[in-house]
N, C-alpha and C. Protein backbone atom coordinates (compact mmCIF):
# COMPACT_ATOMS: atom_id res chain seq x y z
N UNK A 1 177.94 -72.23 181.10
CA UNK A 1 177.33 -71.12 181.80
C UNK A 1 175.99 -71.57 182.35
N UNK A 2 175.54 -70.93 183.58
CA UNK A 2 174.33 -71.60 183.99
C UNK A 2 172.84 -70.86 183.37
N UNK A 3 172.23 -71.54 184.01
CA UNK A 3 170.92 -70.97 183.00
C UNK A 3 170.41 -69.48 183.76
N UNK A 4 171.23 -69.21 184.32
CA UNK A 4 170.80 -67.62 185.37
C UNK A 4 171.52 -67.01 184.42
N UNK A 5 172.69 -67.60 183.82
CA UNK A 5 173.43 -66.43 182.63
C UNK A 5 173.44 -66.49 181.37
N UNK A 6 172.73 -65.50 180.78
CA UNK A 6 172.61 -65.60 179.39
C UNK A 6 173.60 -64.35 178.70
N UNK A 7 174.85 -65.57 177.93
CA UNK A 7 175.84 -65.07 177.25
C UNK A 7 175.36 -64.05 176.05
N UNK A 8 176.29 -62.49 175.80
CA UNK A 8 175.56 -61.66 175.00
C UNK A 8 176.87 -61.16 173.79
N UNK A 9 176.39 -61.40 172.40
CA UNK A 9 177.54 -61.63 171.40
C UNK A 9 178.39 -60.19 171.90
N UNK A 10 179.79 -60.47 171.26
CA UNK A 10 180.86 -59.43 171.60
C UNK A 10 182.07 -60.11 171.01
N UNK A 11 182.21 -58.52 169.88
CA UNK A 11 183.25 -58.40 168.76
C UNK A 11 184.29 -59.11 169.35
N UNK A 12 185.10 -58.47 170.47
CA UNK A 12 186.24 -59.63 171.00
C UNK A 12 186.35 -60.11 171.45
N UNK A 13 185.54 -61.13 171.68
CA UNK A 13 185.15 -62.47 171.99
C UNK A 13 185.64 -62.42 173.74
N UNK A 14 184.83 -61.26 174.35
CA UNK A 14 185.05 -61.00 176.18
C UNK A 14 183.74 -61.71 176.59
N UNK A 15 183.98 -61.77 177.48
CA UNK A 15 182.91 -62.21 178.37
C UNK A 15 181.64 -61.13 179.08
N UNK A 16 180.72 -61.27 177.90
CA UNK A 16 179.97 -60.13 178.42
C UNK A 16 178.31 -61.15 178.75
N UNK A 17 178.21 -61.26 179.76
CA UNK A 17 176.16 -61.89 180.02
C UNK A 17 175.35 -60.80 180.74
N UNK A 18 174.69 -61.45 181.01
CA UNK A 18 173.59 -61.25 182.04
C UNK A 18 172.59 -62.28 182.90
N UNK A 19 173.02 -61.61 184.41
CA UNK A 19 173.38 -62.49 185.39
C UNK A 19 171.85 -61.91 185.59
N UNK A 20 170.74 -63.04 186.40
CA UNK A 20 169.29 -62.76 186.66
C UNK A 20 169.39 -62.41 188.23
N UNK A 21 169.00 -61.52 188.77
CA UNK A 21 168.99 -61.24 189.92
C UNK A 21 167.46 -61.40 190.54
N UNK A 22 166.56 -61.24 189.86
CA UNK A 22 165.34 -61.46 189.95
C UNK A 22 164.23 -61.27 188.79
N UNK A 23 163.37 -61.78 189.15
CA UNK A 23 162.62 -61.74 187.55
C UNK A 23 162.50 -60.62 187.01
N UNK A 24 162.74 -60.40 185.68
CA UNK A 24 162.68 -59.17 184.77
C UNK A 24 163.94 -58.48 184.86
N UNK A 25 164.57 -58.87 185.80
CA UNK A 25 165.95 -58.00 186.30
C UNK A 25 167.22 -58.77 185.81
N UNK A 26 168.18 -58.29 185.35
CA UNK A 26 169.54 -58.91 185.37
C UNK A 26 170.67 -57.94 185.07
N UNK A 27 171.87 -58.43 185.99
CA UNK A 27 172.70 -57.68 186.13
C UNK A 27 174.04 -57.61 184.97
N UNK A 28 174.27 -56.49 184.36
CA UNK A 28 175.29 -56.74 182.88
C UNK A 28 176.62 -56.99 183.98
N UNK A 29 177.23 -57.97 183.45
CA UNK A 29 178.40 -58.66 184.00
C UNK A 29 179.38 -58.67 182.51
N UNK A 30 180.51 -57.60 182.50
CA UNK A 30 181.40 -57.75 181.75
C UNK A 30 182.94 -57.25 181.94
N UNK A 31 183.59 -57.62 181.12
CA UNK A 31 185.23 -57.58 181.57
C UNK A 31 185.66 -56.29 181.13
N UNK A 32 185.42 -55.04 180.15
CA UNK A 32 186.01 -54.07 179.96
C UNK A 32 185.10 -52.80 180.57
N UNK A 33 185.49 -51.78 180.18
CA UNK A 33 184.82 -49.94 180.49
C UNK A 33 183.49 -50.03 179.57
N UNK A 34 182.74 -49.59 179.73
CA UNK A 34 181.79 -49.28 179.33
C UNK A 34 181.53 -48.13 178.79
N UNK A 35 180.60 -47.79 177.69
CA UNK A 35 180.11 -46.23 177.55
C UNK A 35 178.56 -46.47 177.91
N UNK A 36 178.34 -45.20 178.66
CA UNK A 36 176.75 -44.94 178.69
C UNK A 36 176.26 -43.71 178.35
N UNK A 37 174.60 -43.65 178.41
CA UNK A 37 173.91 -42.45 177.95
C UNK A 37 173.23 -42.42 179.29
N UNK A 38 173.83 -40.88 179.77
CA UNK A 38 172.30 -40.61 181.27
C UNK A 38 171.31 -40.10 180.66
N UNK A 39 170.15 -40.67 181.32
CA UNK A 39 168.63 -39.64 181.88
C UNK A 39 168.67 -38.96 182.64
N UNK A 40 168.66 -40.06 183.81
CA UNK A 40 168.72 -38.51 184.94
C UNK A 40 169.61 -39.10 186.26
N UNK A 41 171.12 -38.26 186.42
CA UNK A 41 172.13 -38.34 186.97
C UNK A 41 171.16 -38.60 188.68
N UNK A 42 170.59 -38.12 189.08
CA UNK A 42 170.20 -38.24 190.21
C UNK A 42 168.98 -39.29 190.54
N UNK A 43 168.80 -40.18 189.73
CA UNK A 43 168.01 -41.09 189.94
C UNK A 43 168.88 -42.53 189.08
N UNK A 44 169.63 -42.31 189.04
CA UNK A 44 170.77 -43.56 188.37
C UNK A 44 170.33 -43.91 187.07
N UNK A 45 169.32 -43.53 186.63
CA UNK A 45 168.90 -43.78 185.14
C UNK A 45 169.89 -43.85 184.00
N UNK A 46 170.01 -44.80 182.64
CA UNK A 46 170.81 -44.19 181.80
C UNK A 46 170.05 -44.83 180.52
N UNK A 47 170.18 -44.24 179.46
CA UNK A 47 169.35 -44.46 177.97
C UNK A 47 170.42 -45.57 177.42
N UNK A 48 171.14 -45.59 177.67
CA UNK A 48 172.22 -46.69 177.14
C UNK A 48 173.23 -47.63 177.54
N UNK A 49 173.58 -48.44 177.61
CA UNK A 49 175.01 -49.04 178.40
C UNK A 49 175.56 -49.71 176.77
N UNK A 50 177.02 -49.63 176.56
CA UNK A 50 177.87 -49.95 175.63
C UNK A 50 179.36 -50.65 176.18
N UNK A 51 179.36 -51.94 176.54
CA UNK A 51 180.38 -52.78 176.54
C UNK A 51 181.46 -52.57 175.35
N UNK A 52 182.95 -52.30 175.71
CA UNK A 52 184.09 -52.63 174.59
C UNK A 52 183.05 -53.93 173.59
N UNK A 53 183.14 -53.84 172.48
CA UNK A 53 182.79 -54.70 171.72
C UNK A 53 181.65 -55.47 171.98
N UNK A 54 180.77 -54.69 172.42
CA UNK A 54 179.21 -54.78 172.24
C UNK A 54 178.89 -55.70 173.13
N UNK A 55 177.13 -56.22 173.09
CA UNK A 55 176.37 -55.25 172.54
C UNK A 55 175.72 -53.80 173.26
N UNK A 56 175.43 -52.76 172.29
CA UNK A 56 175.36 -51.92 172.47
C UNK A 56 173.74 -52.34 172.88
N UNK A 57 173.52 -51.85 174.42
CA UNK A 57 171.64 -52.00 175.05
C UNK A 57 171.53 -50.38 175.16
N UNK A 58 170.62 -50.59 174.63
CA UNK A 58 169.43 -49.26 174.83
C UNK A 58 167.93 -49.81 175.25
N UNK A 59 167.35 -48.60 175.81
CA UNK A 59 165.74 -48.99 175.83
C UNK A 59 164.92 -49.45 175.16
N UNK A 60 164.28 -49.85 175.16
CA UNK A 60 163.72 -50.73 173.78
C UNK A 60 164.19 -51.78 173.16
N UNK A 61 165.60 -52.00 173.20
CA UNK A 61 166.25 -52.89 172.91
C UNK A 61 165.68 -54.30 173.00
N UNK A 62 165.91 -55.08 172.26
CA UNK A 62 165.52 -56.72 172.17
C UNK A 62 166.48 -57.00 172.27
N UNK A 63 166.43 -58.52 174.05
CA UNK A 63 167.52 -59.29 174.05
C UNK A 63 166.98 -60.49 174.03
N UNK A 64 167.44 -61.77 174.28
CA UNK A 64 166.88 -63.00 174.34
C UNK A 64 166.22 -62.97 175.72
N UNK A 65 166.35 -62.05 177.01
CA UNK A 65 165.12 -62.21 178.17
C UNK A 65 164.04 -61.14 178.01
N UNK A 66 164.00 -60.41 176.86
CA UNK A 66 163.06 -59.58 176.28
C UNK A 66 163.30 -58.24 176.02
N UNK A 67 162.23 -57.33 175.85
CA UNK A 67 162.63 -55.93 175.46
C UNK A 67 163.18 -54.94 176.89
N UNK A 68 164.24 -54.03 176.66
CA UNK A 68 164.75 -53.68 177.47
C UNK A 68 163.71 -52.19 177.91
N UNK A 69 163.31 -52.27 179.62
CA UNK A 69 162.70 -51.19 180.04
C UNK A 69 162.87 -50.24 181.05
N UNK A 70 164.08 -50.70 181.50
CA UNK A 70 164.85 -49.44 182.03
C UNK A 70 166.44 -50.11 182.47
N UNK A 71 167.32 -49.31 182.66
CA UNK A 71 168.94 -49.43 182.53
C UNK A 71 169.12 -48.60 183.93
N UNK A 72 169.34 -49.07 185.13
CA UNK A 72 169.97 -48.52 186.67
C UNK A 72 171.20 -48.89 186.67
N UNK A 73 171.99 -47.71 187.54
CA UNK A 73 172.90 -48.49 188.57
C UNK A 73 172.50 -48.62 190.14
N UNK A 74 173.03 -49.68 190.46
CA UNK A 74 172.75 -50.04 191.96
C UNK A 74 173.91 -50.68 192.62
N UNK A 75 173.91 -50.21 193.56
CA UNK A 75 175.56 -50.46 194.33
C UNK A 75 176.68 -51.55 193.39
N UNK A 76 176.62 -50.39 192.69
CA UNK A 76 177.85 -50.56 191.25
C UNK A 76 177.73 -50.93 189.85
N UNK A 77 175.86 -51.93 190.00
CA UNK A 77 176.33 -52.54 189.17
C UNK A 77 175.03 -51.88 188.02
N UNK A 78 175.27 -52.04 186.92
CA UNK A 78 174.28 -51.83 185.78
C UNK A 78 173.07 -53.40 186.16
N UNK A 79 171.91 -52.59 186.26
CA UNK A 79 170.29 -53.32 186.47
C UNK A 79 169.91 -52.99 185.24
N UNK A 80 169.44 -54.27 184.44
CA UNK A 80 168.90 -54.08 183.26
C UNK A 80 167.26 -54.37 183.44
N UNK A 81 166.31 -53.81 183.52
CA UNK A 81 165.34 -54.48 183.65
C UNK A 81 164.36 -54.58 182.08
N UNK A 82 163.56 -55.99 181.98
CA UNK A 82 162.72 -56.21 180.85
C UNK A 82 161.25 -56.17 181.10
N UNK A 83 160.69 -56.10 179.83
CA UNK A 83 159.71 -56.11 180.06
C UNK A 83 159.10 -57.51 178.79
């Protein structure tokens, strides 16, 4: 995997990373449905994103590109941004 993607553990062993789109930013790239938590439906916000077999990101969350500070969608895709 290249160094733009940093692989994120998952129970059944899918292919779940995160792809860097720009600094602080990266896009969740995974193979099953997702569950999420909205903020606010009209500004694409959501408190959570949950991949089939993890990991489960929330705000605040600690990943290996840092703590998580907000969760968008943008023409489709879940924007994770850190801080």
């Amino acid at each position: 995997m290249q160094e733009d993607k940093i692989r994120l553990p998952n129970r059944h062993n899918e292919r779940v990373y995160l792809e860097k789109v720009e600094d602080n930013k990266y896009k969740l790239v995974c193979e099953t449905c997702l569950r999420v938590g909205i903020i606010n439906n009209n500004d694409n916000q959501y408190s959570f994103i949950d991949p089939s077999g993890g990991p489960m990101i929330s705000i605040g969350s600690k990943l290996p590109v840092g703590t998580v500070k907000s969760i968008r969608e943008e023409s489709k895709n879940f924007i994770i941004e850190v801080e």
